[in-house]
Structures are given as structure tokens and as C-alpha cells.
Protein backbone atom coordinates (compact mmCIF):
# COMPACT_ATOMS: atom_id res chain seq x y z
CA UNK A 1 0.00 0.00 0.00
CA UNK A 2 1.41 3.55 -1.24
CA UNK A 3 1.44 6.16 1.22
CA UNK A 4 0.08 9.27 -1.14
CA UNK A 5 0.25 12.02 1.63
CA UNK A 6 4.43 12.17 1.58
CA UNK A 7 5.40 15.46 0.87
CA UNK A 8 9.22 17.27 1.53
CA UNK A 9 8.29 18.18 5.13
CA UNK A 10 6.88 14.50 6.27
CA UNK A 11 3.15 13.14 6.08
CA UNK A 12 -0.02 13.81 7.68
CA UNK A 13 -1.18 11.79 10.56
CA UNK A 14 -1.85 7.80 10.05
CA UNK A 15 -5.33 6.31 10.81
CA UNK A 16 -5.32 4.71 13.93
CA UNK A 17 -5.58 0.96 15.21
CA UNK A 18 -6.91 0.06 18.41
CA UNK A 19 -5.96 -2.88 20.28
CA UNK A 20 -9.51 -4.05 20.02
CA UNK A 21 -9.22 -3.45 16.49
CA UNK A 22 -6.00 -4.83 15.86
CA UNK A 23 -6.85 -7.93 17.80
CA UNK A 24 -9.67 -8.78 15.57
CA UNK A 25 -7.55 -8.49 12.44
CA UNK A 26 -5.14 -11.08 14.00
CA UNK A 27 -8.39 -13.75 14.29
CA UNK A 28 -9.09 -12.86 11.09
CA UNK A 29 -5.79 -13.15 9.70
CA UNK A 30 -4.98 -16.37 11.51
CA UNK A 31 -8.27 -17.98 11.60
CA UNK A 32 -6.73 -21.36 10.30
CA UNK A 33 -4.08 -21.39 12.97
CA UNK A 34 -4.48 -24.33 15.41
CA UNK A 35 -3.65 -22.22 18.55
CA UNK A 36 -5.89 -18.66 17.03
CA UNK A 37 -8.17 -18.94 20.45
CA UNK A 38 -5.25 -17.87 22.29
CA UNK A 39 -5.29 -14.61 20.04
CA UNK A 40 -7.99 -13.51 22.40
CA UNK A 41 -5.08 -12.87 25.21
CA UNK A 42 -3.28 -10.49 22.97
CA UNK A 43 -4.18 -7.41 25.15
CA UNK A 44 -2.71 -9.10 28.16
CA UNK A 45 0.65 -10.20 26.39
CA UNK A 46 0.64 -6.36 25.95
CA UNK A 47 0.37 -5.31 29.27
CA UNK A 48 3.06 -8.07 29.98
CA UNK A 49 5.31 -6.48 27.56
CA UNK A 50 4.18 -2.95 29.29
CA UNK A 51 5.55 -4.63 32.70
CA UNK A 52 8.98 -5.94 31.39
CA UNK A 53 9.62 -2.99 29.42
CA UNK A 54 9.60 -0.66 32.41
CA UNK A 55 11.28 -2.83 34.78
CA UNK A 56 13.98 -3.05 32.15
CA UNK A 57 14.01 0.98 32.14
CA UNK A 58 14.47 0.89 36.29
CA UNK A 59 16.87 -1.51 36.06
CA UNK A 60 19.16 0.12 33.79
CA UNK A 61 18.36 3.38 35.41
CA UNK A 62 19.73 2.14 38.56
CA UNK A 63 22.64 0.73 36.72
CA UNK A 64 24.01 4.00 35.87
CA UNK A 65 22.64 4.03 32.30
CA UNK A 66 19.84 5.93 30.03
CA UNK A 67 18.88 3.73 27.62
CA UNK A 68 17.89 -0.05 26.65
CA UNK A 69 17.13 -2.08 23.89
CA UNK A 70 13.47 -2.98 22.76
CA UNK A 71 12.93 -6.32 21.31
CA UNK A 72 16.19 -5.87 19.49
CA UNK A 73 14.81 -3.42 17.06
CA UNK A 74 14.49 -0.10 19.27
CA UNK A 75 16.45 2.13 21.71
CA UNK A 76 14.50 3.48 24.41
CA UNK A 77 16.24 6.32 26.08
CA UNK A 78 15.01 8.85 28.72
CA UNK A 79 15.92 12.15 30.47
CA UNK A 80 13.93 14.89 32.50
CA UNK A 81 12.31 18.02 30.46
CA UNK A 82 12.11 21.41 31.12
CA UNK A 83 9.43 20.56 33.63
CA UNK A 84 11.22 17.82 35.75
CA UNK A 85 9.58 14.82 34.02
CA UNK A 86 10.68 11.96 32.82
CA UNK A 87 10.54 12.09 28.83
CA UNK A 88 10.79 8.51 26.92
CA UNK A 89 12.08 8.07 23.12
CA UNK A 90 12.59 5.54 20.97
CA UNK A 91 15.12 5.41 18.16
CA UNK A 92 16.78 2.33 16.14
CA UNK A 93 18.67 0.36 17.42
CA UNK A 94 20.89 0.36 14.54
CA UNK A 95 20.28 1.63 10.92
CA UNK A 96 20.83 -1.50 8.71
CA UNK A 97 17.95 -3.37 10.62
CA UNK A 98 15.28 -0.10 10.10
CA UNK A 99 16.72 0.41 6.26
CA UNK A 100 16.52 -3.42 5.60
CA UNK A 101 13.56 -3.65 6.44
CA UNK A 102 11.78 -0.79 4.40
CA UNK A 103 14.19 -1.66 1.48
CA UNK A 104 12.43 -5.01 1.30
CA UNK A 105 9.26 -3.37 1.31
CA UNK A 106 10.16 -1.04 -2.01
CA UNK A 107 11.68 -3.51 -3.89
CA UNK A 108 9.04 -6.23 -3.05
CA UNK A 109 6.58 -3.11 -4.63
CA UNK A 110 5.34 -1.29 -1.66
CA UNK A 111 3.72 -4.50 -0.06
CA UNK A 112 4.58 -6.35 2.59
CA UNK A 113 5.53 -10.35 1.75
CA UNK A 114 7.13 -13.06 3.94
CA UNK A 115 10.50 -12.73 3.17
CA UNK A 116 10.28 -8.89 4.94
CA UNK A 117 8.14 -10.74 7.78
CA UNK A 118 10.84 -13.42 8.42
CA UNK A 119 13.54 -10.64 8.45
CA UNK A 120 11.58 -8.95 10.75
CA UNK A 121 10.75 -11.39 13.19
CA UNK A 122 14.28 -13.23 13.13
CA UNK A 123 15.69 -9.86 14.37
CA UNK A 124 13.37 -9.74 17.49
CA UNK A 125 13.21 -13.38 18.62
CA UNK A 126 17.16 -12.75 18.26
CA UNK A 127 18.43 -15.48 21.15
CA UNK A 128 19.40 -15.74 23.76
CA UNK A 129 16.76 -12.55 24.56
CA UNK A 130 13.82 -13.60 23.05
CA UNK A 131 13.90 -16.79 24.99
CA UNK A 132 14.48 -14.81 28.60
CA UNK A 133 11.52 -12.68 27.61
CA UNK A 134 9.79 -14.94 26.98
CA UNK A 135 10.26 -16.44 30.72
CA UNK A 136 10.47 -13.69 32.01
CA UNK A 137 6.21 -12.82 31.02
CA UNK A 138 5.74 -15.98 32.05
CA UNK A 139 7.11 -15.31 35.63
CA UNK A 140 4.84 -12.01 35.76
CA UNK A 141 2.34 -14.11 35.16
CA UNK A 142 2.95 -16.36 37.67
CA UNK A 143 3.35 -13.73 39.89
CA UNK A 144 0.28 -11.79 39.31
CA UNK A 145 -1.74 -14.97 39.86
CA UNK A 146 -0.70 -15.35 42.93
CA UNK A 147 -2.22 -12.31 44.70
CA UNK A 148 -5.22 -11.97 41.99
CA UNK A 149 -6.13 -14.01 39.03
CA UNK A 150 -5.57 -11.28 36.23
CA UNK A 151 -3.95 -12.76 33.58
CA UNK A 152 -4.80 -16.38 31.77
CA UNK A 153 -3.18 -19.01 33.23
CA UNK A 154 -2.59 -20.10 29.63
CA UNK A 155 0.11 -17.40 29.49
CA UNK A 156 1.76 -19.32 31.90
CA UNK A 157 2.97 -21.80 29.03
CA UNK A 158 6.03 -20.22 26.92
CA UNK A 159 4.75 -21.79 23.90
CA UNK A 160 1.83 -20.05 24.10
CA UNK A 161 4.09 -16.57 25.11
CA UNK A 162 6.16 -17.13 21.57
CA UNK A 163 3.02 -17.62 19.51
CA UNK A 164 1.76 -14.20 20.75
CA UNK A 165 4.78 -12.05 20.30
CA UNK A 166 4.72 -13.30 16.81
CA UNK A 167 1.44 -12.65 16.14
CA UNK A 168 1.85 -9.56 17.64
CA UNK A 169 4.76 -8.04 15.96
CA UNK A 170 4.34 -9.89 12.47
CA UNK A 171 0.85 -7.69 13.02
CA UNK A 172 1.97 -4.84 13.85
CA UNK A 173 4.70 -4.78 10.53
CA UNK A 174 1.44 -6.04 8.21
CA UNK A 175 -0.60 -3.06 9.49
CA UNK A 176 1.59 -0.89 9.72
CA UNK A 177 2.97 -0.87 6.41
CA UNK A 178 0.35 -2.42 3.90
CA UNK A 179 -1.99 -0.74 5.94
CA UNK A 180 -0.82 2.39 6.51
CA UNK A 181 -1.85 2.68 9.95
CA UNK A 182 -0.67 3.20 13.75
CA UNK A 183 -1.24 0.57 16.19
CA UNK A 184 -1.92 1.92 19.70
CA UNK A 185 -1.68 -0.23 22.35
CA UNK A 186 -2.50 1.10 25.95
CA UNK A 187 -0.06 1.73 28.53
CA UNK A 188 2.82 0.21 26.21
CA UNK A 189 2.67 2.97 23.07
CA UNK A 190 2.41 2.85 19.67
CA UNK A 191 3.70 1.56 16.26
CA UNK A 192 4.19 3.41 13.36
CA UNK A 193 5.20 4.21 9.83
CA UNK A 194 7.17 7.15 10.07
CA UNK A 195 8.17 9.73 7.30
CA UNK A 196 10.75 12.47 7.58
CA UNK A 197 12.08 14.86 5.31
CA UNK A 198 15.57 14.31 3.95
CA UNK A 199 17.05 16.86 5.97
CA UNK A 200 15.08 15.47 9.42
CA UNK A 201 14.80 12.06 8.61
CA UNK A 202 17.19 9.38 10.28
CA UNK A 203 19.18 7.32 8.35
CA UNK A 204 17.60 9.47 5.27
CA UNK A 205 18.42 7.54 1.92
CA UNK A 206 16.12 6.36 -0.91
CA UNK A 207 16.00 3.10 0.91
CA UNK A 208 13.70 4.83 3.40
CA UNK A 209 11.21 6.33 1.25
CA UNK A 210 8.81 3.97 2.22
CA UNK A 211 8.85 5.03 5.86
CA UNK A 212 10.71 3.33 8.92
CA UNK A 213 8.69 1.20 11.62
CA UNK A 214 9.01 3.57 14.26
CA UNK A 215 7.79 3.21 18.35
CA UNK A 216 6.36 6.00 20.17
CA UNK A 217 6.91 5.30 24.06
CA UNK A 218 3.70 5.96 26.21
CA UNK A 219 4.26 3.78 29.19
CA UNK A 220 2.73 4.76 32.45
CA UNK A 221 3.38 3.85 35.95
CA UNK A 222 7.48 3.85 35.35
CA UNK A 223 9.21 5.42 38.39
CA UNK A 224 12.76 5.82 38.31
């Protein structure tokens, strides 16, 4: 899917996609799957993710450092603003894994196919830290449970952890770029298509003229 609205100075704003929303695409999408019911849990493997990603923020806050990495692909780094707050951003972790990606995309015609998926995917279940996060929600789970059934236990099985993340992030690339849209997802943040102007635009190059998957930060409850 073209994004028609690119101009020199960027693009206007993206249609949004709820979590609700999302989540029903994903049934759709994997209807034929043999573990799709578990698709139905989505919004809690979210606010799972939420959890881990801000422990991993106080943890490396009280390590001395300003910054961690995000499922491989993203660099979340902080610092106070001009009112005292704590201010989150994401940027790339590194540039040949956000240009390979939308480089795929052009050359496969603007559309999304599974070659770009499988790229995708292989760079966030990277091991050994796809496997720890993946114990690591389980263990929150567990956790949780124990003072107030919240989440499923069926997200106390890693199995069904690893089918989720892919679901989730295969989902949010498919949406995101043949779709043209930003996935919101409360209390974690949002995924996006980003365009930038040559002059603003990181990593600028032709290769990136299809946008870069980008992650706004917009977690709450994070004290550090």
C-alpha cells in the first residue's frame, strides 16, 4: 500500500488501530491457525510487555545508564524536560535493521511479503533474549496470579508466550505498512510508519522512502 500524503516536510497523521481493532484483524488473519483462540489474550501479552519494558528501564536506570534495547529493534532512552519529568524516546537500534527492512518493502513493490516478515521477526526473537523474555512474562504471570487471578493461566505456558509475540509483531509490521496505519496499544505505546524529510529524517536515503517502523513510548506507571 502507497502512502500518497508524503510530501518534503513529512506526512499527515496515520489512521489509527486500536488494540480491540487490531486484535480482531489477528483472528481474522490467523483464523486457520491451530492455537488462534489464544489470540484472544493479545491485550494481556501487551500489558506483559508494558511490565517488562519498564522494569527493564528501572533496572538500567539504577545501573548508571539511560537507555535499553526494545525487542532488538528499538532504543529506548530517557531524560527529565524542562518541567522535571521523565521524557521517553525511541530510536533504532541500529540503521541497517530499520533500512533493511523498508528496502524489502520497495523492492518487493510497496507490499509487505514473507520474506520482509521473516527478516523482521528473526531480528526480534534474536536469542538468547527472546527466549528470557519470553520467561520472564511468564514469571509475571505467575506472579500476578498469585495475589489476583488477572492474567490467563494459559500465558503461563512459553509456547503459548512465543506464539503471541509473533502474532503480535508480524501484526503490527502487516498493518503498519500495507496498511498504513498506527497501532496503539495502551499503557505500552504505539507503532508506526514514520516519514521524515531528507534533511530530518534518520538514516535518510532512498531506501527509506517507504517510511521506517518507528515506536512512540507511552508507558505509564514507570518510576525511576
Amino acid at each position: 500500500m502507497k502512502n500518497n500524503t508524503q510530501n518534503g516536510e513529512g506526512v499527515g497523521v496515520a489512521p489509527h488501530c486500536n488494540l480491540e481493532s487490531f486484535i480482531e484483524k489477528m483472528k481474522e488473519r490467523h483464523a486457520d491457525d491451530s492455537m488462534c483462540a489464544l489470540i484472544d489474550h493479545l491485550d494481556q501479552v501487551c500489558e506483559l510487555i508494558a511490565i517488562h519494558l519498564s522494569r527493564k528501564i528501572n533496572k538500567a536506570h539504577k545501573e548508571g545508564t539511560h537507555n535499553t534495547k526494545f525487542m532488538n529493534f528499538w532504543k529506548i532512552s530517557w531524560r527529565k524536560n524542562r518541567n522535571q519529568e521523565w521524557a521517553f524516546r525511541a530510536s533504532f537500534a541500529a540503521s541497517t535493521t530499520a533500512r533493511g527492512l523498508t528496502k524489502r518493502f520497495i523492492e518487493n513493490g510497496e507490499s509487505v511479503d514473507d520474506v520482509m516478515i521473516q527478516h523482521f521477526f528473526n531480528i526480534i526473537a534474536k536469542p538468547p533474549t527472546f527466549m528470557e523474555l519470553v520467561d520472564e512474562l511468564t514469571s509475571i504471570v505467575y506472579e500476578s496470579n498469585k495475589m489476583n487471578e488477572f492474567f490467563s493461566n494459559e500465558l503461563t505456558v512459553g509456547k503459548n508466550i512465543s506464539y503471541l509475540l509473533n502474532v503480535l509483531f508480524k501484526g503490527v509490521l502487516v498493518v503498519c505498512y500495507d496498511e498504513g496505519m498506527t497501532v496503539s496499544v495502551p499503557r505500552l505505546g504505539a507503532f508506526l510508519r514514520t516519514f521524515r524529510s531528507a534533511r530530518k529524517q534518520e538514516f535518510a536515503s532512498k531506501e527509506t522512502s517507504g517510511g521506517l517502523l518507528q515506536f512512540e513510548v507511552a508507558l505509564e506507571n514507570v518510576f525511576i
